[in-house]
PDB file of N, CA and C in Angstrom:
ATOM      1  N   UNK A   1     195.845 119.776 238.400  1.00  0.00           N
ATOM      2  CA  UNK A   1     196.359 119.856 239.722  1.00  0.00           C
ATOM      3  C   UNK A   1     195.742 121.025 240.458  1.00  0.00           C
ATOM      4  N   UNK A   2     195.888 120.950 242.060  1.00  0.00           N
ATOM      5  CA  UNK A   2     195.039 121.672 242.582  1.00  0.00           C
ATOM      6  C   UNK A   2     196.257 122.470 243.445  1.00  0.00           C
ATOM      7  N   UNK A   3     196.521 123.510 243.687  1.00  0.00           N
ATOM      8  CA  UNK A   3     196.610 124.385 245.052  1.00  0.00           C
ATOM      9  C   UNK A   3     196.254 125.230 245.821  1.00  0.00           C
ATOM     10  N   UNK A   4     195.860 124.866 247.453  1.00  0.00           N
ATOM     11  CA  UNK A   4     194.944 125.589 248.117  1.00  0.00           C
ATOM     12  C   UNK A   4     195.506 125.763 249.563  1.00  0.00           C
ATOM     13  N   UNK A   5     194.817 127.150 249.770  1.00  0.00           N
ATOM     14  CA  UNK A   5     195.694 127.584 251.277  1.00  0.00           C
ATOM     15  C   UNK A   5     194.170 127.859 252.041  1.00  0.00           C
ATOM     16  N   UNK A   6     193.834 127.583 253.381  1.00  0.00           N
ATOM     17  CA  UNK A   6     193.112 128.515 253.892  1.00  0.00           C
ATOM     18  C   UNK A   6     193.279 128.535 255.414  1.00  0.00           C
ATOM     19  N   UNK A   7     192.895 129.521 256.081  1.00  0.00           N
ATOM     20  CA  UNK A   7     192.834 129.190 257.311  1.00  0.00           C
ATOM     21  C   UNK A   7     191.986 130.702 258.186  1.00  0.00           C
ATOM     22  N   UNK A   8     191.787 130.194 259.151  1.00  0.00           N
ATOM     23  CA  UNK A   8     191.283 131.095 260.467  1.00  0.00           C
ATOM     24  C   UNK A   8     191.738 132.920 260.063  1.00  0.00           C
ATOM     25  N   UNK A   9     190.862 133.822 260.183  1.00  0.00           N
ATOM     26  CA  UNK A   9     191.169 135.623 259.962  1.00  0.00           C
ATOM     27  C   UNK A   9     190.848 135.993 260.960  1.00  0.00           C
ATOM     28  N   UNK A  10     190.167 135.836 261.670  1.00  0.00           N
ATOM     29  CA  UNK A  10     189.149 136.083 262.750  1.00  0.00           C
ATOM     30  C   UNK A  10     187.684 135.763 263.408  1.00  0.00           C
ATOM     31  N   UNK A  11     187.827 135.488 264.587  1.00  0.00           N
ATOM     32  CA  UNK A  11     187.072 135.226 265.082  1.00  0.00           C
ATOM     33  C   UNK A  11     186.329 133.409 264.587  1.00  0.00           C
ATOM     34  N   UNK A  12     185.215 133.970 264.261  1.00  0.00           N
ATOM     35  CA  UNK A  12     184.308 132.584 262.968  1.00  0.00           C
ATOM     36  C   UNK A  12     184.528 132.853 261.914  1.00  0.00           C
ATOM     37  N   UNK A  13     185.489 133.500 261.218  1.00  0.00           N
ATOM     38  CA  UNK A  13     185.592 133.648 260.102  1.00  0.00           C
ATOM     39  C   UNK A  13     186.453 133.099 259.303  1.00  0.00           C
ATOM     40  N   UNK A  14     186.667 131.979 258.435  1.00  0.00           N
ATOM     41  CA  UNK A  14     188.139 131.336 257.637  1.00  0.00           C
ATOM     42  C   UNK A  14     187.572 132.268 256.184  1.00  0.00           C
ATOM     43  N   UNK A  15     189.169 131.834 255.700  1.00  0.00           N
ATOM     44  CA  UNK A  15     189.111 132.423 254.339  1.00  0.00           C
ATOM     45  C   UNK A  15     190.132 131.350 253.679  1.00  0.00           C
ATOM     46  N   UNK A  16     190.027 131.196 252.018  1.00  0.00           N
ATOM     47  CA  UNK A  16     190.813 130.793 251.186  1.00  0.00           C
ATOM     48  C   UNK A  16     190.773 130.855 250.019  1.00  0.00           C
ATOM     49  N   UNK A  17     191.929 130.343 249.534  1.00  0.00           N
ATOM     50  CA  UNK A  17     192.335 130.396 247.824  1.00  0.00           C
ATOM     51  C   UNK A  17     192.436 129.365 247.194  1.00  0.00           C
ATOM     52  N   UNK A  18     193.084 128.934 246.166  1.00  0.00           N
ATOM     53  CA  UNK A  18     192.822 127.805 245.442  1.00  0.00           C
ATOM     54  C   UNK A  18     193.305 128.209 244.235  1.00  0.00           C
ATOM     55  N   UNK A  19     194.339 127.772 243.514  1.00  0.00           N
ATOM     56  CA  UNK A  19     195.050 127.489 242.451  1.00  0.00           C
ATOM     57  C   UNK A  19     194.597 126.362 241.328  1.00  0.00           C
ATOM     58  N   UNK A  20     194.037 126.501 240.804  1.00  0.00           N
ATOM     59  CA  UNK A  20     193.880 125.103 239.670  1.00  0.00           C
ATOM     60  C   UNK A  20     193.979 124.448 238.444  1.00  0.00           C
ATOM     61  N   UNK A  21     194.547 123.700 238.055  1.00  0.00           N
ATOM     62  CA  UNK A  21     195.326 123.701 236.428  1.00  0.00           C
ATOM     63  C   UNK A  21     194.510 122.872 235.740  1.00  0.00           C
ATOM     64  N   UNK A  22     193.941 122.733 234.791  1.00  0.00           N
ATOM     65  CA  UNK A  22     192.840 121.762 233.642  1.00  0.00           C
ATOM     66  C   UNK A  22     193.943 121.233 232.670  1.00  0.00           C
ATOM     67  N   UNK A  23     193.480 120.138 232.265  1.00  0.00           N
ATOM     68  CA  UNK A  23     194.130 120.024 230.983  1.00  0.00           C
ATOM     69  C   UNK A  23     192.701 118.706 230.107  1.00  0.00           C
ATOM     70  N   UNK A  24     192.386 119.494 229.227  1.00  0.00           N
ATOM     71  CA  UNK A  24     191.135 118.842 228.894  1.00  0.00           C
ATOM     72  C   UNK A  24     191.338 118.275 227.417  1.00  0.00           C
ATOM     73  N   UNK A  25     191.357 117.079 227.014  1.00  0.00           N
ATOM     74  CA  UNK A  25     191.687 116.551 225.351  1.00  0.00           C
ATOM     75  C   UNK A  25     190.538 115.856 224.998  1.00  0.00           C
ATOM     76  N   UNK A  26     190.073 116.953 223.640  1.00  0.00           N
ATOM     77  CA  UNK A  26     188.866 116.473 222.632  1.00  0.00           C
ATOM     78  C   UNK A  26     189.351 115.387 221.942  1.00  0.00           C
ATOM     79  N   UNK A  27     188.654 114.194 221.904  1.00  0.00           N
ATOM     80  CA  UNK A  27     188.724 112.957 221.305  1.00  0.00           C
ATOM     81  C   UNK A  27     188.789 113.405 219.655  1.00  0.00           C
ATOM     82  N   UNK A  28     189.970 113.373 219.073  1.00  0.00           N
ATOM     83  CA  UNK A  28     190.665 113.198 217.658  1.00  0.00           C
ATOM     84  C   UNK A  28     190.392 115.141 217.390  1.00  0.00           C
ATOM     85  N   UNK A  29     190.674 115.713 218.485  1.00  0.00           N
ATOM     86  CA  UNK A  29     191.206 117.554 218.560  1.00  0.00           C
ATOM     87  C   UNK A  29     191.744 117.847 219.211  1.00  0.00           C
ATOM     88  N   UNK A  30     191.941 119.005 219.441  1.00  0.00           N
ATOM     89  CA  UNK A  30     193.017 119.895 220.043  1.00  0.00           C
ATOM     90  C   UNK A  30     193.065 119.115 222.162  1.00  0.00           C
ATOM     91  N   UNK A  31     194.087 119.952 222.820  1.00  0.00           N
ATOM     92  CA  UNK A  31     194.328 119.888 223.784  1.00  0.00           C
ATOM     93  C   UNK A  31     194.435 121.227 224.251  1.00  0.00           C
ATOM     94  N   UNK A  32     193.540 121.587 225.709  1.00  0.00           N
ATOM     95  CA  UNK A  32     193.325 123.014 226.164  1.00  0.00           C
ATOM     96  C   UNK A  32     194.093 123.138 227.675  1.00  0.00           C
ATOM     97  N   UNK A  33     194.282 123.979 228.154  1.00  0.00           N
ATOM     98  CA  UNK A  33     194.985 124.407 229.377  1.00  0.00           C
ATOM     99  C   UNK A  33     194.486 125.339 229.933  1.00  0.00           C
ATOM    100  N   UNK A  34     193.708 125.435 231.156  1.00  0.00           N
ATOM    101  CA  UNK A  34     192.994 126.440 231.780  1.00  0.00           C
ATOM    102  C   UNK A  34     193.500 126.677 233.319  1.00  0.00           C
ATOM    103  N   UNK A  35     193.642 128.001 233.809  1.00  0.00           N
ATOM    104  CA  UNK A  35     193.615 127.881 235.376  1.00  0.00           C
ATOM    105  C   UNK A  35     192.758 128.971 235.744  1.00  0.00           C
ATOM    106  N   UNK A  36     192.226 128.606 236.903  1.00  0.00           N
ATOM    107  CA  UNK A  36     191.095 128.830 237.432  1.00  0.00           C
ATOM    108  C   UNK A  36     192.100 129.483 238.654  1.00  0.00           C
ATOM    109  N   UNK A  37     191.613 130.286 239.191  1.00  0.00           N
ATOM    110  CA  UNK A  37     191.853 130.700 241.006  1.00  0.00           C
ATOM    111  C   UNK A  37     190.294 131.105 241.335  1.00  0.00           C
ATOM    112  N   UNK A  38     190.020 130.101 242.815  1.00  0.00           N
ATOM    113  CA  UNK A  38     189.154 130.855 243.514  1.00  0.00           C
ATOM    114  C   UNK A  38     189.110 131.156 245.137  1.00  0.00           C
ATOM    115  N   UNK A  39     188.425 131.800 245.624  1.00  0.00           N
ATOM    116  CA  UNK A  39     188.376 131.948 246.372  1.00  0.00           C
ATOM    117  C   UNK A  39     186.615 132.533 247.261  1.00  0.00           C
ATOM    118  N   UNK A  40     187.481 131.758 248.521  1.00  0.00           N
ATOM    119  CA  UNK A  40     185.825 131.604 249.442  1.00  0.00           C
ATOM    120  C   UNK A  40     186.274 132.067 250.792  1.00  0.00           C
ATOM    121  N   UNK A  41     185.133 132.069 251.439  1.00  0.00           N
ATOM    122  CA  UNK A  41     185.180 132.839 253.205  1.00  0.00           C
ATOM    123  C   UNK A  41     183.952 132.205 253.486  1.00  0.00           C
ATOM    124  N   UNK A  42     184.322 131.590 255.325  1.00  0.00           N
ATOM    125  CA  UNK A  42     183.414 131.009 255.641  1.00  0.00           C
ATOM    126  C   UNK A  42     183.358 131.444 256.881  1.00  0.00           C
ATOM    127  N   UNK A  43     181.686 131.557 257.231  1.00  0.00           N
ATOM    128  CA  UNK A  43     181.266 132.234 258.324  1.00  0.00           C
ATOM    129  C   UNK A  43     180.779 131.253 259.169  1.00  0.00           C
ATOM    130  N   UNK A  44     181.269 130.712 260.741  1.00  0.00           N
ATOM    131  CA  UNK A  44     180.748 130.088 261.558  1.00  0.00           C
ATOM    132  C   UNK A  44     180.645 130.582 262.742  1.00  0.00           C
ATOM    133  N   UNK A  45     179.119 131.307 262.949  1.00  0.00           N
ATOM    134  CA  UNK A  45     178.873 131.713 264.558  1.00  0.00           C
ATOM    135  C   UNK A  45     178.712 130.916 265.571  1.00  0.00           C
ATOM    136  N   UNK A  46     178.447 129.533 265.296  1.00  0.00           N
ATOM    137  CA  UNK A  46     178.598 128.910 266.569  1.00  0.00           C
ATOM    138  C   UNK A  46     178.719 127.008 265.825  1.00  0.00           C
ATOM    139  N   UNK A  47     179.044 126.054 266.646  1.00  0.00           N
ATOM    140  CA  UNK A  47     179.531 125.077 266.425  1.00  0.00           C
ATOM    141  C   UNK A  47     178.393 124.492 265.239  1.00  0.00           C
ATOM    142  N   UNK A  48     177.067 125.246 265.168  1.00  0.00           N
ATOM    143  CA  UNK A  48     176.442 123.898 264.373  1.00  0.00           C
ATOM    144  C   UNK A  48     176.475 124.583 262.599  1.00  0.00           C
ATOM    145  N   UNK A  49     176.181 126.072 262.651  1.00  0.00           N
ATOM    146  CA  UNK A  49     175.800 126.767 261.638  1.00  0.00           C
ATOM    147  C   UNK A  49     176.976 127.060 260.900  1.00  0.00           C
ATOM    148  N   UNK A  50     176.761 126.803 259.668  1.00  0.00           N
ATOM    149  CA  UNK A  50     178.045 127.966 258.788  1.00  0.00           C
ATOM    150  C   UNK A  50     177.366 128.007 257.514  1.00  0.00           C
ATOM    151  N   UNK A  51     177.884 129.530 257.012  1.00  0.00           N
ATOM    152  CA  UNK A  51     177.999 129.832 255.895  1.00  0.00           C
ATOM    153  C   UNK A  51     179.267 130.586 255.157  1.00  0.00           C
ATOM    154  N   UNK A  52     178.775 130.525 253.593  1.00  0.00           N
ATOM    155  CA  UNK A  52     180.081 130.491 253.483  1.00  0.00           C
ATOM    156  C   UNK A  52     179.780 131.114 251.732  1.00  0.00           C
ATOM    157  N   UNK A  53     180.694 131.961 251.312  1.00  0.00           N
ATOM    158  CA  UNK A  53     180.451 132.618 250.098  1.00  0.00           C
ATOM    159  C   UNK A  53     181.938 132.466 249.053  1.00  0.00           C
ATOM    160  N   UNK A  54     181.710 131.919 247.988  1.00  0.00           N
ATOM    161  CA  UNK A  54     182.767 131.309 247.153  1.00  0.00           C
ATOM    162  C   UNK A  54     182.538 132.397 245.713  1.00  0.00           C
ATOM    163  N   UNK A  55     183.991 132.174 245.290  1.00  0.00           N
ATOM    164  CA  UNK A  55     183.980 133.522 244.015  1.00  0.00           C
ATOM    165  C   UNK A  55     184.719 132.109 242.864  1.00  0.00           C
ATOM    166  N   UNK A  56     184.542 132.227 241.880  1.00  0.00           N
ATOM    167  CA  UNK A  56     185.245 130.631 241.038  1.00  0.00           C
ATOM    168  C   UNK A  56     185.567 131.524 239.956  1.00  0.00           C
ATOM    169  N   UNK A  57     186.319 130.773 239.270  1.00  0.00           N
ATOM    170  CA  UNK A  57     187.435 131.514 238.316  1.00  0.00           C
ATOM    171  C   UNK A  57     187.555 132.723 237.647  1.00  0.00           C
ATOM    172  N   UNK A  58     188.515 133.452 238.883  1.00  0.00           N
ATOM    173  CA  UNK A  58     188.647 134.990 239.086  1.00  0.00           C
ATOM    174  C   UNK A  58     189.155 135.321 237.962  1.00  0.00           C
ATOM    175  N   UNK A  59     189.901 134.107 237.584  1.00  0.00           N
ATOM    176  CA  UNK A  59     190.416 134.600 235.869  1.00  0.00           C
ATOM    177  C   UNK A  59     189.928 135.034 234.704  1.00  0.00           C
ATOM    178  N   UNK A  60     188.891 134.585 234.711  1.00  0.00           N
ATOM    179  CA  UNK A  60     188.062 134.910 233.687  1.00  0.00           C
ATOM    180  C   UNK A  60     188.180 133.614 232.423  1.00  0.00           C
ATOM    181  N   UNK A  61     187.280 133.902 231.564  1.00  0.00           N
ATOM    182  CA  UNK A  61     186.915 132.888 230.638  1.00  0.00           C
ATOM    183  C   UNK A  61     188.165 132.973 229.536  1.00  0.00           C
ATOM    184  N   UNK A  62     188.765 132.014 228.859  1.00  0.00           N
ATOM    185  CA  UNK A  62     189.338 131.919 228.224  1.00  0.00           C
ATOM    186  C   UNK A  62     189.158 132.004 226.777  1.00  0.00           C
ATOM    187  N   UNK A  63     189.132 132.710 226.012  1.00  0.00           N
ATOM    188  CA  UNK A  63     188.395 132.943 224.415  1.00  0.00           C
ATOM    189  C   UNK A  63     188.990 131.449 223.598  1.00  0.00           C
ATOM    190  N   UNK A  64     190.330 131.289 223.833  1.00  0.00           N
ATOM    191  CA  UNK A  64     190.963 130.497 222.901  1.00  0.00           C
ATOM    192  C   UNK A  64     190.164 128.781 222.606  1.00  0.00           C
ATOM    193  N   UNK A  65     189.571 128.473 224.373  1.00  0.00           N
ATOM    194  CA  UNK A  65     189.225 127.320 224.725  1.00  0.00           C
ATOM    195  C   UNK A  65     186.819 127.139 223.933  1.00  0.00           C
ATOM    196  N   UNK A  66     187.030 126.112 223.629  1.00  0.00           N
ATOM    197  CA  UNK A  66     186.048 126.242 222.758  1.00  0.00           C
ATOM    198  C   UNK A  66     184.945 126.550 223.771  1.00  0.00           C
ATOM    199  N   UNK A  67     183.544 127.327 224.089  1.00  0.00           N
ATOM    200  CA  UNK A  67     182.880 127.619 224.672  1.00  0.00           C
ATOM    201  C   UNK A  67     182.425 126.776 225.550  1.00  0.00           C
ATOM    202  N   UNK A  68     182.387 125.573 225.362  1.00  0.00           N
ATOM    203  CA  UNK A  68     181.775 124.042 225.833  1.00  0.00           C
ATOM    204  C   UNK A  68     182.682 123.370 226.976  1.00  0.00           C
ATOM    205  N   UNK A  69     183.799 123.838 226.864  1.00  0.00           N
ATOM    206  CA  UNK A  69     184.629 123.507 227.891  1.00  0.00           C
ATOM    207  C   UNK A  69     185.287 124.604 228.942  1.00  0.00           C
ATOM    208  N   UNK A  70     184.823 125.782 228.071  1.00  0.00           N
ATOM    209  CA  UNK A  70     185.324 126.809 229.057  1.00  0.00           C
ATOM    210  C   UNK A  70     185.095 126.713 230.600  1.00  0.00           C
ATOM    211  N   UNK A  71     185.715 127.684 231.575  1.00  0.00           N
ATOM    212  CA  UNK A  71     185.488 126.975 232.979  1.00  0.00           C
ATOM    213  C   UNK A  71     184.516 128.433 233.563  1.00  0.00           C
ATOM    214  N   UNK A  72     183.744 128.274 233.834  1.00  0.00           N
ATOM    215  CA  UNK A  72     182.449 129.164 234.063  1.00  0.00           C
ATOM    216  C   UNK A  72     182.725 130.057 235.453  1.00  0.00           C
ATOM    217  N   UNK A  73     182.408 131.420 235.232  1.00  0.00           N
ATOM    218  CA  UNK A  73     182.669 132.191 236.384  1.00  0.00           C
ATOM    219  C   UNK A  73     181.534 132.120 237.003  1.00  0.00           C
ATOM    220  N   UNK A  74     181.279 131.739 238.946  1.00  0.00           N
ATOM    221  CA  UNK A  74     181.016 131.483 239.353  1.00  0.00           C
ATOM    222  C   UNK A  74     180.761 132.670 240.489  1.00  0.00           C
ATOM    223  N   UNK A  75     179.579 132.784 241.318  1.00  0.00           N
ATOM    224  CA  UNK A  75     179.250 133.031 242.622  1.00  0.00           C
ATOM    225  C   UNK A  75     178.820 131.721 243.326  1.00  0.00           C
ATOM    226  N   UNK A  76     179.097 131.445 244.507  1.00  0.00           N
ATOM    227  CA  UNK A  76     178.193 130.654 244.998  1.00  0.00           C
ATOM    228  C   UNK A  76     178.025 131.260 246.805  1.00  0.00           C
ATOM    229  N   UNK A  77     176.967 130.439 247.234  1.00  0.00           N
ATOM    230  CA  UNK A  77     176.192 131.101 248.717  1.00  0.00           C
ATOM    231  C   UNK A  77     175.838 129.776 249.188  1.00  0.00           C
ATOM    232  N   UNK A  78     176.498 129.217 250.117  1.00  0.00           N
ATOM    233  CA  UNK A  78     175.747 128.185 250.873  1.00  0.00           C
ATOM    234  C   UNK A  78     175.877 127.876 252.039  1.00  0.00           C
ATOM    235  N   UNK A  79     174.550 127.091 252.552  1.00  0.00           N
ATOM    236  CA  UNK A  79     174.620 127.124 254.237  1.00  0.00           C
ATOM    237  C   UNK A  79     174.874 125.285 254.607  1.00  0.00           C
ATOM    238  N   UNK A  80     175.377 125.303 255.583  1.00  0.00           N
ATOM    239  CA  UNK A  80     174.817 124.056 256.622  1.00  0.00           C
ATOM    240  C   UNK A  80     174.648 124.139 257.586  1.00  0.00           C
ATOM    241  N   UNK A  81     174.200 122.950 258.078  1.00  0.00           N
ATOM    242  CA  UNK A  81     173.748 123.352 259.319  1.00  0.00           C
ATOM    243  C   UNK A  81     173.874 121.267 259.942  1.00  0.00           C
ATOM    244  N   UNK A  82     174.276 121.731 261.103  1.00  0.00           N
ATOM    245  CA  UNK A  82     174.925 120.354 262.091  1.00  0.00           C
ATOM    246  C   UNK A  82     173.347 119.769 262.433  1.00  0.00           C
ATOM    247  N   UNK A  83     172.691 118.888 262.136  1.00  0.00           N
ATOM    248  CA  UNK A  83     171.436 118.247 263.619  1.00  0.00           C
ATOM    249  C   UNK A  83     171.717 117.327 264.463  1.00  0.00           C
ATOM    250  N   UNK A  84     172.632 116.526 264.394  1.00  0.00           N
ATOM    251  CA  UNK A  84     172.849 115.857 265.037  1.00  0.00           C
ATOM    252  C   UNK A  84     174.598 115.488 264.620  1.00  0.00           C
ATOM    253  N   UNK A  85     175.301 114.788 265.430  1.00  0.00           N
ATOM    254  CA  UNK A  85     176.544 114.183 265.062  1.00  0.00           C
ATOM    255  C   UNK A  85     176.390 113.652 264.317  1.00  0.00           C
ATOM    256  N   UNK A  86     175.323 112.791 263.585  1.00  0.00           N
ATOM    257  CA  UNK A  86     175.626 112.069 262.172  1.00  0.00           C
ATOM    258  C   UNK A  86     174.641 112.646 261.432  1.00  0.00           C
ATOM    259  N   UNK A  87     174.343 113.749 261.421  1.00  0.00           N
ATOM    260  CA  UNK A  87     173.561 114.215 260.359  1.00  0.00           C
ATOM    261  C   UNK A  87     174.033 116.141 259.591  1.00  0.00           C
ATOM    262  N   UNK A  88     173.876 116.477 258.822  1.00  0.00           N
ATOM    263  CA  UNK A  88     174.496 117.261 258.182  1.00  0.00           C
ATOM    264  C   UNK A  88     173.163 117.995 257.351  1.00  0.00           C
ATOM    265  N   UNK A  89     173.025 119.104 257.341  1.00  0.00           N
ATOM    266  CA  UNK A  89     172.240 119.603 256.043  1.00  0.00           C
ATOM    267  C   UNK A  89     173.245 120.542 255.490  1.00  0.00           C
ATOM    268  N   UNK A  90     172.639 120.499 254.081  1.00  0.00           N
ATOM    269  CA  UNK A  90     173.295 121.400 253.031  1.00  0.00           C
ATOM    270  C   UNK A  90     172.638 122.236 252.118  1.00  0.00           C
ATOM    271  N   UNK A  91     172.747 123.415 251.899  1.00  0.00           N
ATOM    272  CA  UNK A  91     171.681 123.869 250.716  1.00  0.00           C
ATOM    273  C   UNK A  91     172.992 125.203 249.923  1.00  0.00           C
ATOM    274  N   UNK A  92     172.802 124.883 248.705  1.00  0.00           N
ATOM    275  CA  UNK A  92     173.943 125.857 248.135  1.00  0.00           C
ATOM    276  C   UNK A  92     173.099 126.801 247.150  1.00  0.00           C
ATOM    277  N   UNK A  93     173.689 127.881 246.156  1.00  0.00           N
ATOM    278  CA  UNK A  93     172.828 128.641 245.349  1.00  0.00           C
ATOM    279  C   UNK A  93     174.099 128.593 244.901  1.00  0.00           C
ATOM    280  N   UNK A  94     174.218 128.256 243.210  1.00  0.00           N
ATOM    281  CA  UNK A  94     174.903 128.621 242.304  1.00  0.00           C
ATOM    282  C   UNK A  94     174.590 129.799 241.203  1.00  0.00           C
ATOM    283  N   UNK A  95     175.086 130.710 240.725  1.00  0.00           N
ATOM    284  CA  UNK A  95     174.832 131.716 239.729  1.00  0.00           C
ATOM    285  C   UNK A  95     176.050 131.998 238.748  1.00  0.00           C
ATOM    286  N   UNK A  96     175.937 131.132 237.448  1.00  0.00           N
ATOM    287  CA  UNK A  96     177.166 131.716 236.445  1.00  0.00           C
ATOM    288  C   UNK A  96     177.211 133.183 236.047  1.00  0.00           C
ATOM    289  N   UNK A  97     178.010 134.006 236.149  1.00  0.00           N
ATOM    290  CA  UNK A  97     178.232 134.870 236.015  1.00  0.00           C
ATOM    291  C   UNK A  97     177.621 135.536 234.673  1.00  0.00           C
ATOM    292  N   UNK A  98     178.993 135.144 234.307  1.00  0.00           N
ATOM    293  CA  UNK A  98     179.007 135.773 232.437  1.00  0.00           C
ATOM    294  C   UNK A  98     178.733 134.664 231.416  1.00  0.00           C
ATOM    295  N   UNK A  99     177.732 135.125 230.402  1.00  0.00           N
ATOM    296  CA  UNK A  99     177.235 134.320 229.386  1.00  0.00           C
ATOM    297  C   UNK A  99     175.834 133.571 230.092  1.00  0.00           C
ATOM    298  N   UNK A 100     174.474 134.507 230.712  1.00  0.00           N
ATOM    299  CA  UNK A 100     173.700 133.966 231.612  1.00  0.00           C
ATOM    300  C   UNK A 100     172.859 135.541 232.003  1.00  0.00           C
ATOM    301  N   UNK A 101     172.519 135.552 230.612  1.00  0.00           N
ATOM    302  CA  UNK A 101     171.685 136.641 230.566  1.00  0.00           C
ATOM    303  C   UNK A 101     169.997 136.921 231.855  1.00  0.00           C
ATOM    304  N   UNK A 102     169.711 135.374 231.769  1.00  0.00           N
ATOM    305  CA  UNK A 102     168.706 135.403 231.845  1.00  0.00           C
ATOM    306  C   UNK A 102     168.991 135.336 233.921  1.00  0.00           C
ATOM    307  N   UNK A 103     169.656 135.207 234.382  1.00  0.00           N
ATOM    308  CA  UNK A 103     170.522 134.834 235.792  1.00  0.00           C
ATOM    309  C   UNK A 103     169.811 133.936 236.323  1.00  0.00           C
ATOM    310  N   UNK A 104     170.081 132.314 235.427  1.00  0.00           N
ATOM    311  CA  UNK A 104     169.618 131.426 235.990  1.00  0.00           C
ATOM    312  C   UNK A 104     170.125 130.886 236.968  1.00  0.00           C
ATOM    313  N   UNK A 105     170.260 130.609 238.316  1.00  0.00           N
ATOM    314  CA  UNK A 105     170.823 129.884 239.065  1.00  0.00           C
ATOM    315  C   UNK A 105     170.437 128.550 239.198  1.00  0.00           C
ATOM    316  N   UNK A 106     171.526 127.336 240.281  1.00  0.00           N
ATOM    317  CA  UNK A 106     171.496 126.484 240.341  1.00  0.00           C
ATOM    318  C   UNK A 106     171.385 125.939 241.834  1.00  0.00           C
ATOM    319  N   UNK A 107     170.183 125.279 242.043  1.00  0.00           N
ATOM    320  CA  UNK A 107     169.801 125.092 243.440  1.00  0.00           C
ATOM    321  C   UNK A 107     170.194 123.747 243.969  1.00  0.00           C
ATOM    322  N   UNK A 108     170.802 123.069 245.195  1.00  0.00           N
ATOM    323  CA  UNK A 108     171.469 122.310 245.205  1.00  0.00           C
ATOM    324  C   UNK A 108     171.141 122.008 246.993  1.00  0.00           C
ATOM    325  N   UNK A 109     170.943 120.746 247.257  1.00  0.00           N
ATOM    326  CA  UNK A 109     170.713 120.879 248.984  1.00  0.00           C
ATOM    327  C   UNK A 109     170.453 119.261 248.715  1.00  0.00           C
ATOM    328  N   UNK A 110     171.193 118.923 250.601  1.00  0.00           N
ATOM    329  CA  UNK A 110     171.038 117.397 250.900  1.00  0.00           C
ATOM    330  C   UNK A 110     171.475 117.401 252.140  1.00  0.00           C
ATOM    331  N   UNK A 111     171.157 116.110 252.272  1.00  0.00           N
ATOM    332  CA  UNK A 111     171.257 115.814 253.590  1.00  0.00           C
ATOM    333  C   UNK A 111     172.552 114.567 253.865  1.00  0.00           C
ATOM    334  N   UNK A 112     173.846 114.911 254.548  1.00  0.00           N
ATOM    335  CA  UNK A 112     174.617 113.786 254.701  1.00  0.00           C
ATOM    336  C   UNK A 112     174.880 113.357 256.049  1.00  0.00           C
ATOM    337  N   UNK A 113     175.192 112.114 256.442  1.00  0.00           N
ATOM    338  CA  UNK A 113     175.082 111.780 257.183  1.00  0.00           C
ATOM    339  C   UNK A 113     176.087 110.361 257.402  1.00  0.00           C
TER     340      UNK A 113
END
């Protein structure tokens, strides 16, 4: 289950949170329980542009839950941008935190429409 609040701080600026509960069952093992809180802020200077910077599970990693399912601490950075009324771009940058020695990120962009 999910719970999430956000709204308007100022100006172009929103902010929010996010509550989130896992419940994940290994086929003939255990059953795990994780919650995640995150939180993001989004920057829009004018009707077409925004960006927006997300923090993912402030909680931290859970030791008990087997490494493979753990829920990964997160930065993320991404933009869009409006071109038209039916068109949309997207480009995001993911970076796992901890356990990511090498700071591989994850590059991510499209176009919806």
């Amino acid at each position: 289950g999910q719970f999430a609040l956000a709204a308007p701080i100022y100006q172009f600026l929103s902010a929010g949170i996010s509550v989130e509960h896992y419940r994940q069952d290994e086929v003939g093992g255990s059953d795990y329980n994780q919650t995640d809180i995150t939180v993001g802020a989004l920057y829009n200077p004018n009707a077409r542009l925004g960006v927006g910077l997300v923090f993912r599970n402030l909680l931290g990693r859970d030791d008990e839950v087997p490494a493979h399912l753990q829920l990964q601490d997160q930065i993320i950075v991404g933009v869009n941008y409006i071109f038209m009324r039916q068109f949309r771009g997207r480009f995001d940058v993911v970076e796992q935190v901890s356990a990511n020695p090498e700071k591989n990120r994850v590059y991510k962009g499209g176009i919806e429409s």
